[in-house]
N, C-alpha and C. Protein backbone atom coordinates (compact mmCIF):
# COMPACT_ATOMS: atom_id res chain seq x y z
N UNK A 1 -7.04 -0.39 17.75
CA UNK A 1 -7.40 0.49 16.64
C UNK A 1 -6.56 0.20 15.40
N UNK A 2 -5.06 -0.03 15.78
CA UNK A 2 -4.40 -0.33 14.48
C UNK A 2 -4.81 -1.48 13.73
N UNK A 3 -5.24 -2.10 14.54
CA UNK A 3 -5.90 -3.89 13.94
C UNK A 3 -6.93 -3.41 13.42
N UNK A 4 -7.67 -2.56 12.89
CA UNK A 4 -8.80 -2.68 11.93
C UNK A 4 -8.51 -1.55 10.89
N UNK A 5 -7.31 -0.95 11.00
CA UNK A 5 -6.48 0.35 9.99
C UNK A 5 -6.65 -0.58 8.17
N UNK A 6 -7.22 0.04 7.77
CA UNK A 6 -6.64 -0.10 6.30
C UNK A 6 -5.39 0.11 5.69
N UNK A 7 -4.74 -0.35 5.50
CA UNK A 7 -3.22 -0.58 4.76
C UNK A 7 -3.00 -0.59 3.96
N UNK A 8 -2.34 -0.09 2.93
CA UNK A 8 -1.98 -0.81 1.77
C UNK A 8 -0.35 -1.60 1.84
N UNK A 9 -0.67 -2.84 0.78
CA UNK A 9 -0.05 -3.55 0.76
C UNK A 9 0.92 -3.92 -0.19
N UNK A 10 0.05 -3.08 -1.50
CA UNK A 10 0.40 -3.17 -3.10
C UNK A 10 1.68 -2.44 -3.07
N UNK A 11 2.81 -2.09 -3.67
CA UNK A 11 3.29 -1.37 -3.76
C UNK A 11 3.77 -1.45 -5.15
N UNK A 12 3.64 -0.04 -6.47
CA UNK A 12 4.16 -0.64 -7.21
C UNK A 12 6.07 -0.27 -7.43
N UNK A 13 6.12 -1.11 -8.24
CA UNK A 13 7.89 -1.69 -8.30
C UNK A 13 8.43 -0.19 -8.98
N UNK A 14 9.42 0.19 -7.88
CA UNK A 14 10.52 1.31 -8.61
C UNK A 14 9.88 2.93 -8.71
N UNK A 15 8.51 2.60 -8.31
CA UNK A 15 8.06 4.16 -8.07
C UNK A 15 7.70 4.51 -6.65
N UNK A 16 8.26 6.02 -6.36
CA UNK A 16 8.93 7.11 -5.05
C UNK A 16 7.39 6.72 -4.50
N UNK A 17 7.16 6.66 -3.14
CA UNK A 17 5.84 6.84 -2.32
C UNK A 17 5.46 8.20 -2.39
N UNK A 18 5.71 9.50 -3.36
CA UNK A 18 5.11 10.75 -3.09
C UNK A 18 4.59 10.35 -4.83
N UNK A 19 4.50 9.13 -5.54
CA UNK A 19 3.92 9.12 -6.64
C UNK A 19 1.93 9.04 -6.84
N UNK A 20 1.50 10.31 -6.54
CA UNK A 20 0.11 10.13 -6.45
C UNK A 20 -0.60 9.20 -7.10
N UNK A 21 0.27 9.46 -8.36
CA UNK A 21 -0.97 8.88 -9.72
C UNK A 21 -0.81 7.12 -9.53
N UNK A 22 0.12 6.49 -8.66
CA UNK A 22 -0.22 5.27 -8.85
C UNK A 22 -1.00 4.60 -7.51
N UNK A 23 -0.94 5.39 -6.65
CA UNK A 23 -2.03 4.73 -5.54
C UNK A 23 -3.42 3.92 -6.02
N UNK A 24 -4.15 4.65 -7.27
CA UNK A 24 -5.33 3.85 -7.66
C UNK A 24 -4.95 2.58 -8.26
N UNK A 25 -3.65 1.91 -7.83
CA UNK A 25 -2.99 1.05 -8.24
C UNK A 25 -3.53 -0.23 -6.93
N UNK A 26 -3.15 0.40 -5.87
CA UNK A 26 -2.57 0.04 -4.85
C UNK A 26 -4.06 -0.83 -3.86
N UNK A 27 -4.12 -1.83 -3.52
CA UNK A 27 -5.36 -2.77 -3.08
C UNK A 27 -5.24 -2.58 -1.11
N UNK A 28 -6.29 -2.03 -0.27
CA UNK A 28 -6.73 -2.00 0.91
C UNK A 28 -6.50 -3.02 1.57
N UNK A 29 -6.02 -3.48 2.73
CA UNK A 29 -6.09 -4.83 3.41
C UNK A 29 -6.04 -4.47 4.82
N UNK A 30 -6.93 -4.84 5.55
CA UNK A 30 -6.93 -4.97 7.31
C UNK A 30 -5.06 -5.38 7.59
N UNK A 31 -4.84 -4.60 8.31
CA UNK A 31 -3.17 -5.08 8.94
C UNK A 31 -3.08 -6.52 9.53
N UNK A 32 -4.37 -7.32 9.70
CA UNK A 32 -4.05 -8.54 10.66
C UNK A 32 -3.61 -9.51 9.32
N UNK A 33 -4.57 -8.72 7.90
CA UNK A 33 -3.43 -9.53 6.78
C UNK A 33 -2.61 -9.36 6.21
N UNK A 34 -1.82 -8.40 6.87
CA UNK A 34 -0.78 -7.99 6.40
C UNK A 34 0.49 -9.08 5.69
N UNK A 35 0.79 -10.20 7.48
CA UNK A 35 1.85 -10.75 7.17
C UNK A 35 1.44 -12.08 6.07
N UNK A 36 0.17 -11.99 6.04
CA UNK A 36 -0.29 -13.31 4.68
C UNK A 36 0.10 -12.92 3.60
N UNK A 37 0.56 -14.24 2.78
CA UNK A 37 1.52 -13.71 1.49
C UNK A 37 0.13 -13.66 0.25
N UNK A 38 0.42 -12.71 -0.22
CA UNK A 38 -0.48 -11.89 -1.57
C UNK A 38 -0.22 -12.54 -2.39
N UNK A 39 -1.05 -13.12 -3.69
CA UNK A 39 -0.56 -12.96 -4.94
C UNK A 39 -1.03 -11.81 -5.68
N UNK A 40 0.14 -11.44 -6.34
CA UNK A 40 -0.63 -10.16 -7.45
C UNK A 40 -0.30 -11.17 -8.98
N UNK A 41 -1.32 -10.74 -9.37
CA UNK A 41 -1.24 -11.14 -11.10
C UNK A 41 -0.84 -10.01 -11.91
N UNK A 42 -0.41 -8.71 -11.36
CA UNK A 42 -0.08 -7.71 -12.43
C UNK A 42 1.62 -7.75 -11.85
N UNK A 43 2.26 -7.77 -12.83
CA UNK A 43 3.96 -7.94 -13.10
C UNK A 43 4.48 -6.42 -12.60
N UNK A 44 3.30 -5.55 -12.70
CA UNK A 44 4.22 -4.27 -12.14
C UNK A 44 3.92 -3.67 -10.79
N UNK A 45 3.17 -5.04 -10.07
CA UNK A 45 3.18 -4.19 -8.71
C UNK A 45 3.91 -5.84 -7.86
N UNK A 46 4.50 -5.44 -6.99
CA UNK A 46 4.98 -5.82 -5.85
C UNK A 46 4.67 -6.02 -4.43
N UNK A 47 4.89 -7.22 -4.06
CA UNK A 47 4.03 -7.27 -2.55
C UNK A 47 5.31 -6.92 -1.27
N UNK A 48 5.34 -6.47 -0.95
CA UNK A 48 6.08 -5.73 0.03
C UNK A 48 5.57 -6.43 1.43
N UNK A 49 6.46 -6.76 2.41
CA UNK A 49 6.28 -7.36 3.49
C UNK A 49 7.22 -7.98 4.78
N UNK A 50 8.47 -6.48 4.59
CA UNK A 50 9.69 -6.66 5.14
C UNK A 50 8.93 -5.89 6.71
N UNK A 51 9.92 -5.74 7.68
CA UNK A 51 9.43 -4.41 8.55
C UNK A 51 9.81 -2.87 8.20
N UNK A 52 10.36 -2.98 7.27
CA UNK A 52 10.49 -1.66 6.73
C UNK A 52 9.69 -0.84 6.28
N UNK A 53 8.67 -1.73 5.50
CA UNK A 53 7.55 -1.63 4.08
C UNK A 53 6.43 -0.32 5.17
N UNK A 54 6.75 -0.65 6.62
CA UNK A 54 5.45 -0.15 7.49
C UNK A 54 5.64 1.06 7.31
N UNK A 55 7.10 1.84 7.55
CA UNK A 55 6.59 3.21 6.27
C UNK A 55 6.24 3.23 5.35
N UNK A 56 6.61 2.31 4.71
CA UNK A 56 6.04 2.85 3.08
C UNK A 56 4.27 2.82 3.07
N UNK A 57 4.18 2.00 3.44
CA UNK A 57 2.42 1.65 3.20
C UNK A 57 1.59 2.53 4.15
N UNK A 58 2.05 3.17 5.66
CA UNK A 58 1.60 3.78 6.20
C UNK A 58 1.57 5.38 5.68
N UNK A 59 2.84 5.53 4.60
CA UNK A 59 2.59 7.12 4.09
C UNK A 59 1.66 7.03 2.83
N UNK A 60 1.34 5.42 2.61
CA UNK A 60 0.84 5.28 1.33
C UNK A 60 -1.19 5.85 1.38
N UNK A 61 -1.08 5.11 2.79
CA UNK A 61 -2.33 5.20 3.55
C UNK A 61 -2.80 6.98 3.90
N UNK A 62 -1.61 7.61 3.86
CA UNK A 62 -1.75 8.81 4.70
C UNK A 62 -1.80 9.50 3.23
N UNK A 63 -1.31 9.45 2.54
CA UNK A 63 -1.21 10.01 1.08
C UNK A 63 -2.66 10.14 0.37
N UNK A 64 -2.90 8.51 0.34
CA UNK A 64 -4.24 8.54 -0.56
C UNK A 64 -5.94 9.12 0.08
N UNK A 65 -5.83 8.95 1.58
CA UNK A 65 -6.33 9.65 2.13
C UNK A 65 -6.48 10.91 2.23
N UNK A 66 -5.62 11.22 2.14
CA UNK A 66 -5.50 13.41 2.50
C UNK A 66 -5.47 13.70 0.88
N UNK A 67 -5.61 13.15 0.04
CA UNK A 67 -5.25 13.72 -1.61
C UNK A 67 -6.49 13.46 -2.30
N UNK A 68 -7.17 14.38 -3.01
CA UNK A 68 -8.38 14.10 -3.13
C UNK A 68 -8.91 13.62 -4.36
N UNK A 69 -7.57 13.84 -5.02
CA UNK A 69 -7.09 13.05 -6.73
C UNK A 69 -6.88 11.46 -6.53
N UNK A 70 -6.73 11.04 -5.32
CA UNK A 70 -6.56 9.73 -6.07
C UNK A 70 -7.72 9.42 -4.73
N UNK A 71 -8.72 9.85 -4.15
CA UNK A 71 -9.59 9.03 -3.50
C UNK A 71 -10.18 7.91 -4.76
């Protein structure tokens, strides 16, 4: 089940994960591409891809989901 979870991967640079307004920032990816390296072309988001990041992107997931402002 986790292998077909939507993720996010985007994270942008220097802003708290309870920041709603930038999730419509933030790009969907199946977890099996997780560990493939991203390019982003925008300078203010960041590709995140430590084992740490799996909170971040998993509250990112849980955030934009349950909040009905940034569906």
């Amino acid at each position: 089940m986790s292998d077909t979870l939507p993720i996010v991967t985007r994270v942008v640079h220097g802003q708290s994960p309870d920041s709603a307004s930038d999730l419509t920032m933030y790009m969907m990816l199946p977890s099996d591409k997780w560990d493939n390296p991203i390019v982003s072309t925008n300078p203010a988001v960041t590709i995140q891809e430590s084992p740490a990041t799996d909170v971040y992107v998993r509250f990112f997931y849980w955030h934009r989901t349950s909040n009905p402002r940034t569906r």
